[in-house]
Protein backbone atom coordinates (compact mmCIF):
# COMPACT_ATOMS: atom_id res chain seq x y z
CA UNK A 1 72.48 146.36 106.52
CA UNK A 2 72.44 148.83 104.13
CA UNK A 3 69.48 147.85 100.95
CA UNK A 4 68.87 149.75 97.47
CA UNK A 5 65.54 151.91 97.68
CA UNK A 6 64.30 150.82 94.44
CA UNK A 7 63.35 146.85 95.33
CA UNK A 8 63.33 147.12 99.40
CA UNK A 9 61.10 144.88 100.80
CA UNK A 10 61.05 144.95 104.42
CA UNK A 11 62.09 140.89 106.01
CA UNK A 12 61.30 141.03 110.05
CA UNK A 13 63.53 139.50 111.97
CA UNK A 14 62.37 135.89 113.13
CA UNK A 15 61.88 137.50 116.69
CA UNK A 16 59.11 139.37 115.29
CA UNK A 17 56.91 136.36 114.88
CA UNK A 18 56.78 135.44 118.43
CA UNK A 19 56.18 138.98 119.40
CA UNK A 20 52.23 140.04 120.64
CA UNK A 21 52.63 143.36 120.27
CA UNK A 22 55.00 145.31 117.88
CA UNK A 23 55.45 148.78 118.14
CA UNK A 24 56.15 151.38 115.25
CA UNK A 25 57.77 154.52 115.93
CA UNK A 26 57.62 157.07 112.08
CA UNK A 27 58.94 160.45 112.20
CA UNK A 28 55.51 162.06 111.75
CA UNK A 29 55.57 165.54 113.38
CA UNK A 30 54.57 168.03 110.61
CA UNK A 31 51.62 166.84 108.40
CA UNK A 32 54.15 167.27 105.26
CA UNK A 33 55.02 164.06 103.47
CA UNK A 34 58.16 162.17 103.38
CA UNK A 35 61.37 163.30 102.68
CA UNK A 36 59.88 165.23 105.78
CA UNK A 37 58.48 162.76 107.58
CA UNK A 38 58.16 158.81 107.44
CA UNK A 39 56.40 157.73 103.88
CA UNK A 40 53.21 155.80 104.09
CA UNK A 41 54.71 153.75 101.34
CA UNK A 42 57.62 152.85 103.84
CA UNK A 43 55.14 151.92 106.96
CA UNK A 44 52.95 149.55 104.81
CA UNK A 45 56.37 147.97 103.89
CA UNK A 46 57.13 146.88 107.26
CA UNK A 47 53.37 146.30 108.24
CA UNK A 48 53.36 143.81 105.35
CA UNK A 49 56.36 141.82 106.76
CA UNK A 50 55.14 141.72 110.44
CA UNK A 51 51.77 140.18 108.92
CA UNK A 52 53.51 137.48 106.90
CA UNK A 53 55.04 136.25 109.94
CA UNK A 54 52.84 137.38 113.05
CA UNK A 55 49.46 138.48 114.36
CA UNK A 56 50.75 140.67 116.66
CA UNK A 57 49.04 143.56 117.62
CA UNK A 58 50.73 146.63 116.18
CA UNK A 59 50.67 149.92 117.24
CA UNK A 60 51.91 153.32 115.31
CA UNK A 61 53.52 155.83 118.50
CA UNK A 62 54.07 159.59 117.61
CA UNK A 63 54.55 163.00 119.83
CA UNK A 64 54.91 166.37 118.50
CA UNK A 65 57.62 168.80 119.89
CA UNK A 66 54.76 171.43 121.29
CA UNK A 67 52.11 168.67 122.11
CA UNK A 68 49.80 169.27 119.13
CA UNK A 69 47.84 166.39 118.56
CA UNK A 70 49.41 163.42 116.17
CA UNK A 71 45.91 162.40 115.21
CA UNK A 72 45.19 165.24 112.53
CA UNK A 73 49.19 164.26 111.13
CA UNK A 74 48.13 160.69 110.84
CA UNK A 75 45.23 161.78 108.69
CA UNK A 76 47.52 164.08 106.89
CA UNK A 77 50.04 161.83 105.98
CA UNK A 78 47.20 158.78 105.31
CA UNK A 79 48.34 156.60 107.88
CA UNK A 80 45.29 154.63 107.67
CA UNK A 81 46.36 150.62 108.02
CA UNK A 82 43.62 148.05 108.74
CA UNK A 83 44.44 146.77 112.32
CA UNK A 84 46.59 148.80 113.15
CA UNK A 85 46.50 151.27 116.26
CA UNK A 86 47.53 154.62 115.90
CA UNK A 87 48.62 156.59 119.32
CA UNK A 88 49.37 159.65 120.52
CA UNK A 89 52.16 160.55 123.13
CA UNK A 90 50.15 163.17 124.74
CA UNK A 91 46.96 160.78 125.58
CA UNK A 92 49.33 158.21 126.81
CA UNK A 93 49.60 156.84 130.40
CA UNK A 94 53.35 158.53 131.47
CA UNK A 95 55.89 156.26 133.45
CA UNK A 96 59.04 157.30 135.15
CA UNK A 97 61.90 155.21 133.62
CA UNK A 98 65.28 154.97 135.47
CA UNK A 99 68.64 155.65 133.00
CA UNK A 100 70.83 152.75 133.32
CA UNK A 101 73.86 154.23 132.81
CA UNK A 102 75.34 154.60 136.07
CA UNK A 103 76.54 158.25 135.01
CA UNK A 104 73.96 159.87 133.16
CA UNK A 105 75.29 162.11 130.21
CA UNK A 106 72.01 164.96 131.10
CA UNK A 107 69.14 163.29 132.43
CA UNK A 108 68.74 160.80 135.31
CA UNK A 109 65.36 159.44 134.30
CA UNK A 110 62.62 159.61 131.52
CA UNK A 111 59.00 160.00 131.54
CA UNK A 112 57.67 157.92 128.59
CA UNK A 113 54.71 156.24 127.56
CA UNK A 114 53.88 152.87 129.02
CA UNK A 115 52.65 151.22 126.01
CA UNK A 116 56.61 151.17 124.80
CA UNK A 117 57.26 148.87 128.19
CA UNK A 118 54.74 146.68 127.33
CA UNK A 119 55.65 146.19 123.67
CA UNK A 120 57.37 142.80 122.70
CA UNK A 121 59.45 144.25 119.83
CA UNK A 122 59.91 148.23 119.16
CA UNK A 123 61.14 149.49 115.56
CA UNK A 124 62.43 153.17 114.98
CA UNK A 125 61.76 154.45 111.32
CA UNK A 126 62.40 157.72 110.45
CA UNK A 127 63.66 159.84 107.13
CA UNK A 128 67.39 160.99 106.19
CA UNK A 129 67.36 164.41 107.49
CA UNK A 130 69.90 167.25 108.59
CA UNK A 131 68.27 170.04 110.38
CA UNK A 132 70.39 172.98 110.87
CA UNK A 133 73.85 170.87 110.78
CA UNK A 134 72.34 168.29 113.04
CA UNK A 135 71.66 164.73 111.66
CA UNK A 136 68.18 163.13 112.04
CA UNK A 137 68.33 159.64 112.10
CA UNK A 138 67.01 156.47 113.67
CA UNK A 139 67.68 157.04 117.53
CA UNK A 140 67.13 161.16 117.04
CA UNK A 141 63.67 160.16 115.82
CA UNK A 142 62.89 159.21 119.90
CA UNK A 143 63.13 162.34 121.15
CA UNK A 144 59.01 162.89 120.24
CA UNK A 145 58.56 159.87 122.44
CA UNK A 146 58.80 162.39 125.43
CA UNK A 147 55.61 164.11 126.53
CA UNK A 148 55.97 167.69 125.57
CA UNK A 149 54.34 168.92 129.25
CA UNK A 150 57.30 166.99 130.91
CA UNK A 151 60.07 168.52 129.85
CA UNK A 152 58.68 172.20 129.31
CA UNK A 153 59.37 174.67 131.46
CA UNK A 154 58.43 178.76 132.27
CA UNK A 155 61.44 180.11 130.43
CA UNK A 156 61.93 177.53 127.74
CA UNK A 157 59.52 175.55 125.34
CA UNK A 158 60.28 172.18 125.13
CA UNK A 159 63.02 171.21 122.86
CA UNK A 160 64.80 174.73 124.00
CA UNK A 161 64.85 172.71 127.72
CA UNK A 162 66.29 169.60 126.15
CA UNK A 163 68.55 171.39 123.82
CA UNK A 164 69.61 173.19 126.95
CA UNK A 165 71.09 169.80 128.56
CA UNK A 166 73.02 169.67 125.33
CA UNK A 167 70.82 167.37 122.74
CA UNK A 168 73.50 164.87 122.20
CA UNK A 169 73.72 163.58 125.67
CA UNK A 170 69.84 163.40 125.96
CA UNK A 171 69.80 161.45 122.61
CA UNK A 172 72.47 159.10 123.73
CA UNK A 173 70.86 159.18 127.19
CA UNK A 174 67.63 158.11 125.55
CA UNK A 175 69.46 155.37 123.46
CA UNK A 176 70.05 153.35 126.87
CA UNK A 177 66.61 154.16 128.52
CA UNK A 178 64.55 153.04 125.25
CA UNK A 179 66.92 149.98 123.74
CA UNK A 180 64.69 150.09 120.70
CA UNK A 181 64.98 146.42 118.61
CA UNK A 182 65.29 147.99 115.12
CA UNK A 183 66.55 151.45 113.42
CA UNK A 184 65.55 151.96 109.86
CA UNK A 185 66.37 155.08 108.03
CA UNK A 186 64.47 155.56 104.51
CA UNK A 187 67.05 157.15 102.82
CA UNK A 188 65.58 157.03 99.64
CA UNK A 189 66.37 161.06 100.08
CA UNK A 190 68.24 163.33 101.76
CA UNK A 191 66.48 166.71 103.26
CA UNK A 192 68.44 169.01 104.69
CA UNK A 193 66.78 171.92 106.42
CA UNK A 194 67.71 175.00 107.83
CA UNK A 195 65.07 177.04 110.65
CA UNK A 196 61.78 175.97 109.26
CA UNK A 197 62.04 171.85 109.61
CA UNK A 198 59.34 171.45 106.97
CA UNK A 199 61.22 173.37 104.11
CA UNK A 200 64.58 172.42 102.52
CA UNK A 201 66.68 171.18 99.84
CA UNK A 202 66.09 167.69 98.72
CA UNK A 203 68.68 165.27 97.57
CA UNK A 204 69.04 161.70 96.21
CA UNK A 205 70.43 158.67 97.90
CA UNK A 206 68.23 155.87 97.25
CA UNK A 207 69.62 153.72 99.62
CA UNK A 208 67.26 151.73 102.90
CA UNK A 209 69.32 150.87 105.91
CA UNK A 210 68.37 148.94 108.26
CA UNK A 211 69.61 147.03 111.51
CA UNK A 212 70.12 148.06 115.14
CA UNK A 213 69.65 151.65 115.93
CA UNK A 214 73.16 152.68 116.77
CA UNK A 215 74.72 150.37 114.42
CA UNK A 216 72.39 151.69 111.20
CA UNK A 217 73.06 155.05 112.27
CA UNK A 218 76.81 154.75 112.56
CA UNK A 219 76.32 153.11 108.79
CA UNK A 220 74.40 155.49 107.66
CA UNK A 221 76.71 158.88 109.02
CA UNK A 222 80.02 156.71 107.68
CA UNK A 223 79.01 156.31 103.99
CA UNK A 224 77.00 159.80 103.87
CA UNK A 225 79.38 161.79 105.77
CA UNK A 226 76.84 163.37 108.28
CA UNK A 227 77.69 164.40 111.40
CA UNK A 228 76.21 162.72 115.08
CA UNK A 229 77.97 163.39 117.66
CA UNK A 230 75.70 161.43 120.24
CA UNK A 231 77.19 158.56 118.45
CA UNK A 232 80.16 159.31 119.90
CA UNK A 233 78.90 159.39 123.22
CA UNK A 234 76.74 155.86 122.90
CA UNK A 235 80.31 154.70 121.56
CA UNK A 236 82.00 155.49 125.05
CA UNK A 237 79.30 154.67 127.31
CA UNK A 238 78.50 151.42 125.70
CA UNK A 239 81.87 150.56 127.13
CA UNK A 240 80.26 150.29 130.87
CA UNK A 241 78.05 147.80 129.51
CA UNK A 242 81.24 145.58 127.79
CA UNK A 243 83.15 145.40 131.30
């Protein structure tokens, strides 16, 4: 569903309220504030609904692309909520996840954190970005779920390995292995960026979508003409699952 910035207010799905633990996954990998990363305004938004209709436990999940702490970004960014948890990839306890797709697109299996397995509900929230050509949106913002020392190698730092495998296939790869509940993309702006990630140009949209991650980011590339090509990909190996 696709919302006007100006008077969003986030409504969790009724799911939520049977949920015990809800996890949050913002774009928060530079300490630079939204249209950069995930506003704090945004994340109290959705805190707000999950507390008018649950207790649940919730817990704010964020990795950086060379393993540098998240806690300093937190503090950064002020993502200080009462009862909430705020977690760092890198301290987390790693688990091997299996890619159900029975032909992976790049990468058989995952290492991720466990708390995401034992989370009742998972949302994806991340900013309206384009980074060198390449969209940023709700199922791109995953990729800092993977711990950095996993997927770096002698030759290549970390996202130079991934990007290596081709970054659309991992991203649609990842799409199966984390089926994430909820995409939301603040598009209150777009920033488009080109080499540094943290400087850019900055333009309006004012628009909130929301909905399941593929589906909010298919909405969100149709009426803003970006370009995905991992949605593509999801788009033919979804099929497997249809049969």
């Amino acid at each position: 569903m696709i919302f006007e910035a100006s008077n969003f207010i986030f409504k969790p799905p009724s799911v939520i309220s049977r949920a015990r633990r809800v996890l949050i996954k913002p774009s928060a990998s530079y300490p630079v504030p939204y249209p950069v990363t995930t506003s704090r305004e945004m994340l109290l938004s959705i805190i707000d609904g999950i507390r008018r209709v649950s207790d649940a436990d919730i817990l704010l999940l964020e990795g950086t692309p060379g393993g540098e702490p998240t806690y300093p970004i937190y503090q950064a960014l002020d993502y200080n909520f009462p009862r909430v948890l705020t977690l760092d990839v890198k301290g987390c306890i790693w688990v091997e996840v299996d890619n159900p797709l029975s032909k992976p697109l790049a990468i058989p299996t995952f290492w991720v954190p466990n708390v995401i397995l034992s989370s009742d509900y998972l949302i994806t929230v991340a900013p309206l970005r384009v980074s060198d050509g390449i969209s940023s949106l709700s199922i791109m913002n995953l990729l800092t779920l993977l711990p950095s020392r996993k997927y770096s190698g002698e030759e290549l730092n970390t996202w130079e390995a991934l990007y290596s495998l081709g970054i659309d296939r991992v991203i649609a790869d990842l799409y199966f292995t984390l089926p994430f509940d909820l995409g939301i993309i603040e598009a209150r702006q777009k920033f488009t960026s080109h080499g540094d990630p943290t400087q850019g140009e900055v333009e309006d949209c004012g628009k909130i979508f929301v909905g399941e991650p593929y589906e909010v980011d298919c909405e969100a590339s149709e009426l803003l003409g970006l370009k995905a090509e991992y949605l593509d990909l999801i788009k033919t190996a979804r099929a497997e699952f249809e049969i």
